[in-house]
Protein backbone atom coordinates (compact mmCIF):
# COMPACT_ATOMS: atom_id res chain seq x y z
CA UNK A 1 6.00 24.86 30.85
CA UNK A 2 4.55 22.88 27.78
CA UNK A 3 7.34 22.00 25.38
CA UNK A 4 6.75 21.01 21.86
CA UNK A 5 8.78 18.94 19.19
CA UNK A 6 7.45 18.30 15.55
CA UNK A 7 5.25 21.09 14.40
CA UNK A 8 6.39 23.21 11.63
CA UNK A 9 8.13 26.98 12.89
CA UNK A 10 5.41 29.42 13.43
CA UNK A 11 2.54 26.76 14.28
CA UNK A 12 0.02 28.14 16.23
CA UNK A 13 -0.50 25.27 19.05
CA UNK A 14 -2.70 25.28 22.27
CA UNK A 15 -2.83 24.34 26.47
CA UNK A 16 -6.55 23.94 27.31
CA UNK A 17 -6.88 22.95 31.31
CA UNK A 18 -9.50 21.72 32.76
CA UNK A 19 -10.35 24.84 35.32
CA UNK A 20 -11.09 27.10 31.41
CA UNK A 21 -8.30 28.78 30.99
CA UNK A 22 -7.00 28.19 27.62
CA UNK A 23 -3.02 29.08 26.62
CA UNK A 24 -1.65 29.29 22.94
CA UNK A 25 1.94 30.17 21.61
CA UNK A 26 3.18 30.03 17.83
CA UNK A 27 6.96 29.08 19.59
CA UNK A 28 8.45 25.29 21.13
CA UNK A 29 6.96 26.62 24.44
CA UNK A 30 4.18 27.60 26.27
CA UNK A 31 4.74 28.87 30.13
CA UNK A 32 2.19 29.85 32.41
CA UNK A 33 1.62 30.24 36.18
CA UNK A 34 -0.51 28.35 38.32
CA UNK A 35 -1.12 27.49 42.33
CA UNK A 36 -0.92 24.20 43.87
CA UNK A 37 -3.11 21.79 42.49
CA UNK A 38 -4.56 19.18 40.25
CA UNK A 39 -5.15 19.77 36.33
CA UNK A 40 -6.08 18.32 33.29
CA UNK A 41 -4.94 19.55 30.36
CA UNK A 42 -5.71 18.86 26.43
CA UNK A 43 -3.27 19.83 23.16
CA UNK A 44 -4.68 21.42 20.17
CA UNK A 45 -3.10 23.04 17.12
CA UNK A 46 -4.69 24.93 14.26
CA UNK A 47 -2.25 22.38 11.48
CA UNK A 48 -4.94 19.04 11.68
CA UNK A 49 -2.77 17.50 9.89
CA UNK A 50 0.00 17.36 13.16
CA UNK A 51 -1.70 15.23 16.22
CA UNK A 52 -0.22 15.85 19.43
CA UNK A 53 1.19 12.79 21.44
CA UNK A 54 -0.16 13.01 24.57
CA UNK A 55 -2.89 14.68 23.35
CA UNK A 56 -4.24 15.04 27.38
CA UNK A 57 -3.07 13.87 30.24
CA UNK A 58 -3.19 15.37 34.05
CA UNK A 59 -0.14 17.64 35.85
CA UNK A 60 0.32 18.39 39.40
CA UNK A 61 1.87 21.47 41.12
CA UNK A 62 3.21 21.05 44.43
CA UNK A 63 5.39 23.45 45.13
CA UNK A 64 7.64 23.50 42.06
CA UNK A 65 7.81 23.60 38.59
CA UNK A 66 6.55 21.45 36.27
CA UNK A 67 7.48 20.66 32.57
CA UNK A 68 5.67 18.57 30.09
CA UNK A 69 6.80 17.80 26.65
CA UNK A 70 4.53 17.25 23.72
CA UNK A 71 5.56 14.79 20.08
CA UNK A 72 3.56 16.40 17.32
CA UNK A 73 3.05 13.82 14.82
CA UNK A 74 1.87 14.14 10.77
CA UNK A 75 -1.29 12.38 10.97
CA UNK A 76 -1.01 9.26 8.62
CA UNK A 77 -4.04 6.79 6.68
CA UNK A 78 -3.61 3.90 5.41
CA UNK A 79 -2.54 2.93 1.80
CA UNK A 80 -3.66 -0.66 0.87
CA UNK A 81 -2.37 -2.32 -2.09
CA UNK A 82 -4.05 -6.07 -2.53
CA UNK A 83 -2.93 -8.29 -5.32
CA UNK A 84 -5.06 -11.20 -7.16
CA UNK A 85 -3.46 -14.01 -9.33
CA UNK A 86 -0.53 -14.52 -8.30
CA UNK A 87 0.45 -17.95 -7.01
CA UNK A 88 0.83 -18.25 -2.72
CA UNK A 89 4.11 -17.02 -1.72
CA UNK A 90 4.40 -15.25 -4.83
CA UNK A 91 6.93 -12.31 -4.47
CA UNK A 92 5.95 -8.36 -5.61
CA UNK A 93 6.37 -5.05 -4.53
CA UNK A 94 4.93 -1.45 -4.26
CA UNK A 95 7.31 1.58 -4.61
CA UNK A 96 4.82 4.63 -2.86
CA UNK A 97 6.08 7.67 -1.92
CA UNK A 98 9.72 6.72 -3.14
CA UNK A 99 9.50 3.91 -0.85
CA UNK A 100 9.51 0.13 -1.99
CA UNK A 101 8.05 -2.76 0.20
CA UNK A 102 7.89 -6.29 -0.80
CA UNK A 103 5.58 -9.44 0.15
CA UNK A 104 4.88 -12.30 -0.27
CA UNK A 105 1.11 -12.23 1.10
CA UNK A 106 -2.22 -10.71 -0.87
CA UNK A 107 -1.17 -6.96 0.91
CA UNK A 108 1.10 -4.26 0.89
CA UNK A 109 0.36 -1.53 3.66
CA UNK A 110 2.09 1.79 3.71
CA UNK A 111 0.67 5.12 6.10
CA UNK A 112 0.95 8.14 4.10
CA UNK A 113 -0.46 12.10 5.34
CA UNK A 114 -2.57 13.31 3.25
CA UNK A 115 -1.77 13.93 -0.48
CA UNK A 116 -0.96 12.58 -3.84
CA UNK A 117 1.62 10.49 -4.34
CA UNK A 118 2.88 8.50 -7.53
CA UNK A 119 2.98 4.72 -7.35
CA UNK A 120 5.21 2.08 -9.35
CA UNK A 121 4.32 -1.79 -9.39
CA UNK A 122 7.00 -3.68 -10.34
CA UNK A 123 7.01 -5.92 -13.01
CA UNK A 124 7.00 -10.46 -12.37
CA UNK A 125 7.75 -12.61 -15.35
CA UNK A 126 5.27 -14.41 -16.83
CA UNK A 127 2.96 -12.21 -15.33
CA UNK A 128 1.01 -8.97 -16.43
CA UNK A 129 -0.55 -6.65 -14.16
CA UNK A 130 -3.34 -4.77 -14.89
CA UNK A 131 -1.76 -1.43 -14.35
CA UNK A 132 1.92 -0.89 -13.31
CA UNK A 133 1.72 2.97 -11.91
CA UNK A 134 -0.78 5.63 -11.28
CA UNK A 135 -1.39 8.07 -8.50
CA UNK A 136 -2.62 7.51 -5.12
CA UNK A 137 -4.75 10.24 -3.32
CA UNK A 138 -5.11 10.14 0.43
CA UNK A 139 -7.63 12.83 1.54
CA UNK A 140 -8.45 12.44 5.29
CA UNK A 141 -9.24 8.44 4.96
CA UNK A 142 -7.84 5.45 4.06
CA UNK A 143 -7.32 4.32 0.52
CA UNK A 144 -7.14 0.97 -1.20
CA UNK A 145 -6.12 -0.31 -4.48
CA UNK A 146 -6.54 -3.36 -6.13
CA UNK A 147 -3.73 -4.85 -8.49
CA UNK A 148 -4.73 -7.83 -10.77
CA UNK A 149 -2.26 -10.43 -12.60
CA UNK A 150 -2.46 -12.69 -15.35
CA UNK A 151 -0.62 -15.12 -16.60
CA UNK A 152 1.34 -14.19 -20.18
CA UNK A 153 0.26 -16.94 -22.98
CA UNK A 154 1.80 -16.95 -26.36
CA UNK A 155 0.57 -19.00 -29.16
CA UNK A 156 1.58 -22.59 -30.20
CA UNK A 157 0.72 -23.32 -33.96
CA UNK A 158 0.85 -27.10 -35.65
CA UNK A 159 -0.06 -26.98 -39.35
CA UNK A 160 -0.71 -29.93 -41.29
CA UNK A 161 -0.61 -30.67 -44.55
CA UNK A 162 -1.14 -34.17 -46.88
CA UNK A 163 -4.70 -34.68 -45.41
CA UNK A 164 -7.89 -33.52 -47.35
CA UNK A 165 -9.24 -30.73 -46.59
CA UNK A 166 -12.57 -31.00 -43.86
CA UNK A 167 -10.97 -34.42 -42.36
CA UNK A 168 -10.83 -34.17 -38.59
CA UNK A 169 -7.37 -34.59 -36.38
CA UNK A 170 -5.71 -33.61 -33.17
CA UNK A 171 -2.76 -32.83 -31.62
CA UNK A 172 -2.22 -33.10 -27.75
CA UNK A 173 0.41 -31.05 -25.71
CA UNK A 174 1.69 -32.28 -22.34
CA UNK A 175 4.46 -30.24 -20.30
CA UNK A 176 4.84 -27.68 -17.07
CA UNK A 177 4.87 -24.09 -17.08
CA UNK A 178 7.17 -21.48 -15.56
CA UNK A 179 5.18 -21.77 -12.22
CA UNK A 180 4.71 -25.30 -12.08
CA UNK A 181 1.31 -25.88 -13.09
CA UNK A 182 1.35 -29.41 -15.45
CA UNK A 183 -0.55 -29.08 -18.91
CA UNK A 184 -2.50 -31.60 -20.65
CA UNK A 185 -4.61 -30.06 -23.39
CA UNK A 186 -6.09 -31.95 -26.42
CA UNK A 187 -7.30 -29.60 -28.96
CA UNK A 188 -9.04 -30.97 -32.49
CA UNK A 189 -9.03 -29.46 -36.09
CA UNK A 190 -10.84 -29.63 -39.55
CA UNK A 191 -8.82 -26.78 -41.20
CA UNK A 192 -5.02 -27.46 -40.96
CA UNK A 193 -3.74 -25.39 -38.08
CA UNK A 194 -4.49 -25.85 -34.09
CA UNK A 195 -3.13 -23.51 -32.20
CA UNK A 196 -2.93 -23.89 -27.97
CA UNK A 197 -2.26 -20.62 -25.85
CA UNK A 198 0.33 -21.06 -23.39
CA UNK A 199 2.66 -19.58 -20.80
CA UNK A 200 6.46 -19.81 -20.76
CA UNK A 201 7.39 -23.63 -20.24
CA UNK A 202 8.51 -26.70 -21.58
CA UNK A 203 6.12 -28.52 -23.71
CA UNK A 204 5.80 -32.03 -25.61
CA UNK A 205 3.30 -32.44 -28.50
CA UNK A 206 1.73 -35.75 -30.33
């Protein structure tokens, strides 16, 4: 007796042993007679998308009966999210599936049958993604997606006035950013604004 766990009611599922005789059954169990002896024996099921656990394996009859029990199992690929631009250690997540794992590394690896399935990227300030959802398709092989983040800049503006027009100065801005990074940027001017783009932080000028 072959009994099965995991396949959906009404799955047609199959006992192939090694001396040709095939058996099938669209229940949990499949029973069948044999003498004493040595067999090997493969799973099958018409579903692809269910592989069996064993999926072969050897029984021996000696006198008495013998039971084996088979794990059908969705079969899963893998979903690969990689990030660029973030800083090492940098924390961000993945919700797939309506399931949300975080990391701190460049990947986020989920297993997912096959089908579509929305995805959410959540959101890291002072950062932008390049896209923050979308759908995922997972048809028979693995599928990867790339995520890429930037750094948010705003605008920093010193106009001048009292100097004629065409004459050259410069303004210099020192300070660190949100993430740590130290900024020293000298910019120069003949028209009387100079403008530096930079992230969130805290920033001295001369």
């Amino acid at each position: 007796t072959f009994t099965e766990s995991g396949l959906p009611s009404g799955t047609k599922w199959y006992v192939n042993l090694s001396n040709g005789q095939s058996y099938s059954g669209t229940g949990t169990t499949i029973t069948f007679n044999e003498p004493n002896g040595t067999y090997s024996y493969t799973i099958a099921t018409v579903n692809k998308i269910y592989a069996p656990s064993p999926s072969s394996g050897t029984i021996m009859v000696n006198g008495a009966n013998v039971n084996v029990a088979i794990t059908f199992n969705l079969v899963t690929y893998t979903v690969t999210f990689t990030e660029n631009g973030l800083p090492s250690g940098t924390t961000w997540s993945v919700t797939l599936n309506n399931i949300t794992k975080t990391s701190t590394s460049g990947a986020i690896i989920f297993n997912e049958p096959n089908g579509s399935y929305l995805y959410i990227i959540s959101g890291i300030s002072g950062y932008r993604a390049n896209k923050y959802s979308g759908t995922i398709n997972v048809m028979g092989n693995p599928v990867s997606n790339s995520i890429t983040w930037t750094v948010i800049t705003y605008p920093i503006t010193i106009i001048e006035s009292g100097i004629p027009n065409g004459t050259s100065w410069s303004a210099t801005l020192t300070g660190t950013t949100f993430n740590g990074k130290y900024i020293n940027v000298t910019l120069s001017s003949t028209t009387n604004t100079i403008t530096f783009n930079e992230p969130n932080g805290t920033y001295s000028y001369i």
